[in-house]
N, C-alpha and C. Protein backbone atom coordinates (compact mmCIF):
# COMPACT_ATOMS: atom_id res chain seq x y z
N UNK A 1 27.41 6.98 9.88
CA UNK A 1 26.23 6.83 9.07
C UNK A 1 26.62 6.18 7.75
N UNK A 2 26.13 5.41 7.74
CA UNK A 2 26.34 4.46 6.08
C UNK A 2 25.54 4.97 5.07
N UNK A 3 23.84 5.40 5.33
CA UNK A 3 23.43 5.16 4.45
C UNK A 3 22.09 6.60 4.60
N UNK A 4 21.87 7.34 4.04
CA UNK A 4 20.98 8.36 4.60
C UNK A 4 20.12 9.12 2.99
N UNK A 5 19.04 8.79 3.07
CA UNK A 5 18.42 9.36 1.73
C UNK A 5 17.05 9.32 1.74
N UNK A 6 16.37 10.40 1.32
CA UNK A 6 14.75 10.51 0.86
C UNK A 6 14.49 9.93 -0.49
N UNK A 7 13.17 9.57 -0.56
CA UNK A 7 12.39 9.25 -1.29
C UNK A 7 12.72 9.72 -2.81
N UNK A 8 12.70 9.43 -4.23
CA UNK A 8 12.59 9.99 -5.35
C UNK A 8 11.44 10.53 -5.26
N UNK A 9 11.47 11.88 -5.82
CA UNK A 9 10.47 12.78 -6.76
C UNK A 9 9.95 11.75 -7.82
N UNK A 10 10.99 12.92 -8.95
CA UNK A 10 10.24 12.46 -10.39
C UNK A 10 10.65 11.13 -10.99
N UNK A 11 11.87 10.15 -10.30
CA UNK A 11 12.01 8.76 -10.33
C UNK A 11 10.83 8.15 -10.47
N UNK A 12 10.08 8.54 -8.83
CA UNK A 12 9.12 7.69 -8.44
C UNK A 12 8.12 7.83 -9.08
N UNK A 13 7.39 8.84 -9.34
CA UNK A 13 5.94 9.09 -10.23
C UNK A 13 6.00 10.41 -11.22
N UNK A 14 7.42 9.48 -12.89
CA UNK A 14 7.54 10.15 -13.36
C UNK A 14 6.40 11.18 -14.27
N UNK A 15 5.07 10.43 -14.80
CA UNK A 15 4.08 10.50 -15.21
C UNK A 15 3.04 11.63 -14.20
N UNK A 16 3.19 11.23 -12.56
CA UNK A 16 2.58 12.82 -11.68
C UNK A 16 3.31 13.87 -12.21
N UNK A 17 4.45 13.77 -11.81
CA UNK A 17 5.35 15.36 -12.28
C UNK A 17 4.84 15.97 -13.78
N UNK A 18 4.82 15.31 -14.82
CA UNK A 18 4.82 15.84 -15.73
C UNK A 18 3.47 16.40 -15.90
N UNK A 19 2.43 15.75 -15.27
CA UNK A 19 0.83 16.54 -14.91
C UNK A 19 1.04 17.72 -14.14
N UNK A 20 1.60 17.17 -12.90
CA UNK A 20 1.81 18.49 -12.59
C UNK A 20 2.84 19.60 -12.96
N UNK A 21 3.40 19.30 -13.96
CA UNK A 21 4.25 20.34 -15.13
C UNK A 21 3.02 21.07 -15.63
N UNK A 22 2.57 20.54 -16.15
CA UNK A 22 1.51 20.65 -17.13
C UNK A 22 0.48 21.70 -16.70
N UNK A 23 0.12 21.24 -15.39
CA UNK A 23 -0.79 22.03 -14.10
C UNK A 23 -0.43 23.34 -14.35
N UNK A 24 1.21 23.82 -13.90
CA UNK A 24 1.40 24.79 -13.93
C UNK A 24 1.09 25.44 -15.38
N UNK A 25 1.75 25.15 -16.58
CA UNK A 25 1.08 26.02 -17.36
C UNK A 25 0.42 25.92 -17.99
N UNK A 26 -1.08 25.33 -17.18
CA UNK A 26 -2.33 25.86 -17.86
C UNK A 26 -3.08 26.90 -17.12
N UNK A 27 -2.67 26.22 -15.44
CA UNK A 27 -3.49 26.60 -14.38
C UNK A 27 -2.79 27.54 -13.21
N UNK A 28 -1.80 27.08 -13.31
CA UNK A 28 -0.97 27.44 -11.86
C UNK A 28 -1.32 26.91 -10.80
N UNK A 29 -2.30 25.72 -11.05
CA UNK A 29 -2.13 25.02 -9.57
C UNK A 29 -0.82 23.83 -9.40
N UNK A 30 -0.60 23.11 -10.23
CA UNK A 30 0.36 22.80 -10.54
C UNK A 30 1.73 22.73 -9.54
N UNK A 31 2.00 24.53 -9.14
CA UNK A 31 2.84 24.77 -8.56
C UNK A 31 2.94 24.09 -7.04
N UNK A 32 1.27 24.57 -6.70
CA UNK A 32 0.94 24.12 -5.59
C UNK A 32 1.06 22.62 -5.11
N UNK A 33 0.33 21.80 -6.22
CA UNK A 33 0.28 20.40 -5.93
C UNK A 33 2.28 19.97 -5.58
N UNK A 34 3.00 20.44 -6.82
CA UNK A 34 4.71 19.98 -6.92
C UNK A 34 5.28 20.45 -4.96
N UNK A 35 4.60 21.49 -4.62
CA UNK A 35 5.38 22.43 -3.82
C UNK A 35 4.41 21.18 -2.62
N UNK A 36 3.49 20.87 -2.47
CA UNK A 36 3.26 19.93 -1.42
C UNK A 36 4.24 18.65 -1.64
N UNK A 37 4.27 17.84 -2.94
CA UNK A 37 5.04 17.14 -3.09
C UNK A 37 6.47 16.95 -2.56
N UNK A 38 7.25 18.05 -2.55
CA UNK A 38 8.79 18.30 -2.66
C UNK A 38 8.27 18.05 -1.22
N UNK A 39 7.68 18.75 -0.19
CA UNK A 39 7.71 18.89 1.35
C UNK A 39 7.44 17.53 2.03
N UNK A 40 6.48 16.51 1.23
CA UNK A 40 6.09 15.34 2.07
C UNK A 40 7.21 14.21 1.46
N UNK A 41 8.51 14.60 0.41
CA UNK A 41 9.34 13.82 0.17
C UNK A 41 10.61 14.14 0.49
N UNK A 42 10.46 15.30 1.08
CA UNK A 42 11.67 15.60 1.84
C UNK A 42 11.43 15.53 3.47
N UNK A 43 10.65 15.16 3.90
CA UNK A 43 9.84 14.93 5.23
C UNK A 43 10.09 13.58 5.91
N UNK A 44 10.48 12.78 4.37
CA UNK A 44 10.38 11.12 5.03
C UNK A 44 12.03 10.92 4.72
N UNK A 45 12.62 10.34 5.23
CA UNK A 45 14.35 10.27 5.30
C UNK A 45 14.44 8.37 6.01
N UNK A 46 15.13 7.48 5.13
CA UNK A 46 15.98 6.88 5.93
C UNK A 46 17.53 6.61 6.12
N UNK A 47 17.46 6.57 7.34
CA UNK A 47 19.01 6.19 7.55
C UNK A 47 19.43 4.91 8.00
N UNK A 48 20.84 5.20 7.84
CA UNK A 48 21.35 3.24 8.38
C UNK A 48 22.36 3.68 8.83
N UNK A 49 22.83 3.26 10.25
CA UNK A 49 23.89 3.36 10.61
C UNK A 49 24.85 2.04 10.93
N UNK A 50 25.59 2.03 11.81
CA UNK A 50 26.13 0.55 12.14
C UNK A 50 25.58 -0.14 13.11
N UNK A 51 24.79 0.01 13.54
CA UNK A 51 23.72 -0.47 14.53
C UNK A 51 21.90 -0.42 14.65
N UNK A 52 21.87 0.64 13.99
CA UNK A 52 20.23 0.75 14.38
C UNK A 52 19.64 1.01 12.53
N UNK A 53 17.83 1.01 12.59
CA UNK A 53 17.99 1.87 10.89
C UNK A 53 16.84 2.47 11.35
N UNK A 54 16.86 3.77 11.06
CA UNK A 54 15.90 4.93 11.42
C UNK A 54 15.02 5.36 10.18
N UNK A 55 13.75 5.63 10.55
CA UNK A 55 12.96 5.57 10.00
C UNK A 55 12.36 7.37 10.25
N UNK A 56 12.17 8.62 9.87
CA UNK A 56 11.76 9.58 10.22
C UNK A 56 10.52 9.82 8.87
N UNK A 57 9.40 10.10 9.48
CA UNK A 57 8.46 10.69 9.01
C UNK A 57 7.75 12.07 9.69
N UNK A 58 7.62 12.86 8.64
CA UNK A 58 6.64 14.05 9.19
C UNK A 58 7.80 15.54 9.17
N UNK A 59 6.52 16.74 8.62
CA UNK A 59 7.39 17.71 8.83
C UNK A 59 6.81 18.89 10.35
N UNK A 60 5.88 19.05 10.43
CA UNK A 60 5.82 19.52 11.64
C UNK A 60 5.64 18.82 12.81
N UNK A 61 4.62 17.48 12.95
CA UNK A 61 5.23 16.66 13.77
C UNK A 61 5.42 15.53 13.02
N UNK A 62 6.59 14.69 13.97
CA UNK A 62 7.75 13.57 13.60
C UNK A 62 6.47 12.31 14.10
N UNK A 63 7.31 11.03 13.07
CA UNK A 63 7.08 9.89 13.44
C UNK A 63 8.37 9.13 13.59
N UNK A 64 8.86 8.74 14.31
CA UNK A 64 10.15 8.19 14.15
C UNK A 64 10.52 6.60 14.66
N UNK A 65 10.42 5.67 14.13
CA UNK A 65 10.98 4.37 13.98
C UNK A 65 12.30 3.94 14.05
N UNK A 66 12.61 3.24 15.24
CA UNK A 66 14.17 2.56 14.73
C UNK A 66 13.82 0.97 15.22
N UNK A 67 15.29 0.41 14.45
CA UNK A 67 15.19 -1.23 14.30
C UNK A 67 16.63 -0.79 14.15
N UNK A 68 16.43 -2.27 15.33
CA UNK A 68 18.18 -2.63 15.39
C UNK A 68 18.48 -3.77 13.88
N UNK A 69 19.75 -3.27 13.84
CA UNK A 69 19.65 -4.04 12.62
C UNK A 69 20.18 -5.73 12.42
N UNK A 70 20.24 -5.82 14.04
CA UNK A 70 20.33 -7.02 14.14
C UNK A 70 19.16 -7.48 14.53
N UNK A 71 17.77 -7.05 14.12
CA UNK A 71 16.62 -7.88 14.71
C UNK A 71 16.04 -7.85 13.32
N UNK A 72 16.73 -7.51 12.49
CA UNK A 72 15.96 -7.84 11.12
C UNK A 72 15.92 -8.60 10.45
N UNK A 73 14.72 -9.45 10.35
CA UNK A 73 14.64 -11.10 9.49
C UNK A 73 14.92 -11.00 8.17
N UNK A 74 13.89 -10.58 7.40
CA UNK A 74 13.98 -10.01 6.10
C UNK A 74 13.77 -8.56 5.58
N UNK A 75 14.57 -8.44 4.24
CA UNK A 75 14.56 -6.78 3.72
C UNK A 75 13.79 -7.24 2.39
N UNK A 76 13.00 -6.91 2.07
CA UNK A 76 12.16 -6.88 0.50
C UNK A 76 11.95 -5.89 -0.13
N UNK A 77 12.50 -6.24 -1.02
CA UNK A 77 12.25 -4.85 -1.92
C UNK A 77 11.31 -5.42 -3.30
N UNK A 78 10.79 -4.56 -3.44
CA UNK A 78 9.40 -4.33 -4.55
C UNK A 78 9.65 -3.02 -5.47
N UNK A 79 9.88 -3.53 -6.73
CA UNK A 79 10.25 -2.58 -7.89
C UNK A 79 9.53 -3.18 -9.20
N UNK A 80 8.63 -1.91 -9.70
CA UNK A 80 7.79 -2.67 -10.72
C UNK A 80 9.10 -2.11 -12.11
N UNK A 81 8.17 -2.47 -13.13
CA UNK A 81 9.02 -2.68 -14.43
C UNK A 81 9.59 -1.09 -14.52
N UNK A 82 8.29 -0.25 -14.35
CA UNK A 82 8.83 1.53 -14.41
C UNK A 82 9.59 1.58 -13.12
N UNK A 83 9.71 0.93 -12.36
CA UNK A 83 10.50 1.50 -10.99
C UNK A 83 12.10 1.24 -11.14
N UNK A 84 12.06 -0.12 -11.66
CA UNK A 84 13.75 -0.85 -12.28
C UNK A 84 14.49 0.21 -13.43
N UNK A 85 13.11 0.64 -14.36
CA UNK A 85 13.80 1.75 -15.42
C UNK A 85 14.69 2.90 -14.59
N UNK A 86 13.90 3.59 -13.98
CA UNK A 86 14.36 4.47 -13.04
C UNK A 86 15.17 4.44 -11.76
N UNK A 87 15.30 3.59 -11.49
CA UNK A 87 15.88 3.16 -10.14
C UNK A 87 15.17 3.54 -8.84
N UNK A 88 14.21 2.85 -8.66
CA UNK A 88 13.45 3.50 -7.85
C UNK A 88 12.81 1.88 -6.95
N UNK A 89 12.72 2.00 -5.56
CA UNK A 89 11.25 0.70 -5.64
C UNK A 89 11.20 1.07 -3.79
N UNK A 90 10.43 0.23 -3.37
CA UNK A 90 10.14 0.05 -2.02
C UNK A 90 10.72 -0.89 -0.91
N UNK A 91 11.56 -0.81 -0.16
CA UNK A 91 11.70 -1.28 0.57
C UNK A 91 10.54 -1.50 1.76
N UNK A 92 10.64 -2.82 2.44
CA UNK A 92 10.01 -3.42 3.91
C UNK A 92 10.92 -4.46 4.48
N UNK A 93 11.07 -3.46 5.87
CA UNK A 93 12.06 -4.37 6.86
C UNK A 93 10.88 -4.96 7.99
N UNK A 94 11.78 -6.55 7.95
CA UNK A 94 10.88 -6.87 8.77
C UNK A 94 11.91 -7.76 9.79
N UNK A 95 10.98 -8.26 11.00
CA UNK A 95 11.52 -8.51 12.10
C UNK A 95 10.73 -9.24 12.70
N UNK A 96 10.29 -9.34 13.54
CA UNK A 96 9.53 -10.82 14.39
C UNK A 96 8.08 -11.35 13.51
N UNK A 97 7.51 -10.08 13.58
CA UNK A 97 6.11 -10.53 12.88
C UNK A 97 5.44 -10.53 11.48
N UNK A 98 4.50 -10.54 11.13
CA UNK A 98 4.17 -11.07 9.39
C UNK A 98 3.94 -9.65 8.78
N UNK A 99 3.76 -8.26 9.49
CA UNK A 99 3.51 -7.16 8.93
C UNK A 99 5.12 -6.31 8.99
N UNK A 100 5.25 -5.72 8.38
CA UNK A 100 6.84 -5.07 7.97
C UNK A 100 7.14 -3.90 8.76
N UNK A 101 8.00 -3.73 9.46
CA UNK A 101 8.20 -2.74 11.00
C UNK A 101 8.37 -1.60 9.92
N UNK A 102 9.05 -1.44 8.90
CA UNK A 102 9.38 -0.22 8.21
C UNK A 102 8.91 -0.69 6.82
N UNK A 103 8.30 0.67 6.03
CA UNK A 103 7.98 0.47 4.87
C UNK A 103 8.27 1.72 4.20
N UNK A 104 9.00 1.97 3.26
CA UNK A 104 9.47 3.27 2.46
C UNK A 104 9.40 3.03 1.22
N UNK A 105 7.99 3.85 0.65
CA UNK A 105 8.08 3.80 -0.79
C UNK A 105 8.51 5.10 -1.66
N UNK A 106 9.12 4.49 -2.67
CA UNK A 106 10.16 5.56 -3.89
C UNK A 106 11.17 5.76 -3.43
N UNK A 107 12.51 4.62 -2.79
CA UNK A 107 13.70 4.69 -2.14
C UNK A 107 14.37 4.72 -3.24
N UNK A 108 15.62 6.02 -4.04
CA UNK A 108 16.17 5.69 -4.81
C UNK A 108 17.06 4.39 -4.41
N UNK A 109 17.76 3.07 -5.31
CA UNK A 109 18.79 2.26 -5.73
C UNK A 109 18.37 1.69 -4.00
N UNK A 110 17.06 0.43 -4.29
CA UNK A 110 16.51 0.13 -3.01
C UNK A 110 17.18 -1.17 -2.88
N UNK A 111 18.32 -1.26 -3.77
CA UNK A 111 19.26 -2.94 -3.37
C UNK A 111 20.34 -2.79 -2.72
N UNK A 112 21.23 -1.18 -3.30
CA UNK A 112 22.15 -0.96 -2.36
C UNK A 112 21.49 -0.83 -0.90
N UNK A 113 20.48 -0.55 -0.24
CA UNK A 113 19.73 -0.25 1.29
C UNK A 113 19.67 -1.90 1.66
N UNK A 114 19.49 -2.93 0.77
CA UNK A 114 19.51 -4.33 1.05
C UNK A 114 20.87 -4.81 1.29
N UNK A 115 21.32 -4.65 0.39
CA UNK A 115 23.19 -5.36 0.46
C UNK A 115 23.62 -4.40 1.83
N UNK A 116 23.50 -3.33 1.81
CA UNK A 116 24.23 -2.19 3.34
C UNK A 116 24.27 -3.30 4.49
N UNK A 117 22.23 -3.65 4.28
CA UNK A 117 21.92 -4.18 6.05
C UNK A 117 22.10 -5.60 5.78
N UNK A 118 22.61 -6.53 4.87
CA UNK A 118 22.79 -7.97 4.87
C UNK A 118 24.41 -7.81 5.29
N UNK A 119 25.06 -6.51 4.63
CA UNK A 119 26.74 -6.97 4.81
C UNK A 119 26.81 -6.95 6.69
N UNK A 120 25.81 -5.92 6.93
CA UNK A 120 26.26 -5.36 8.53
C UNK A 120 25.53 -6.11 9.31
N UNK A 121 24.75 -7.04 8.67
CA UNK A 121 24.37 -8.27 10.10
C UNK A 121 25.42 -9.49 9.36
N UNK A 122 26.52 -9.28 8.65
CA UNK A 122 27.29 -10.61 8.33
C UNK A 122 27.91 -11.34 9.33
């Protein structure tokens, strides 16, 4: 396995967290909203190995995607100005057609996941 990591939290939507900081001590819902959060960003995982790149979504039931990583045309990554601060942005792998086989948004350091799959189709 080369490469295996979830989504950023508070990287990704540093400005949600701190609402929902906030949530908690006014309201205590707060807790609730963070505690769904943590579960649907620990739910989505990608990996890269030396052959395939896996895509897992879902915590009680799975969605699961793989791409060989030799059928991948282009990797794009999309990082706005707050996403570069933080290290944070979106990757989309794509492969035969004009819509992107995999799409993962709030990938921490989403250039090292680019350089991984350009060195291993070299």
């Amino acid at each position: 396995m080369l490469y295996s990591n979830n989504p950023a939290m508070f990287k990704n939507s540093p400005i949600v967290f701190i609402i929902y900081v906030g949530l908690i001590a006014a309201f205590g819902i707060g807790i609730i909203l963070l505690l769904i959060w943590y579960l649907k960003t620990k739910s989505t995982k990608l990996i890269i190995t030396n052959k395939d790149i896996l895509f897992e979504k879902g915590l009680l039931s799975k969605s699961r995607s793989e791409v060989s990583i030799k059928s991948i045309r282009t990797v794009k990554v999309k990082q706005s100005f707050f996403d570069r601060i933080f290290g944070v942005g979106s990757i989309e792998l794509y492969t035969a057609g004009d819509l992107p086989e995999i799409e993962v948004k709030g990938m921490p350091d989403p250039n090292k996941v680019r350089d991984i799959i350009k060195e291993m189709q070299g």
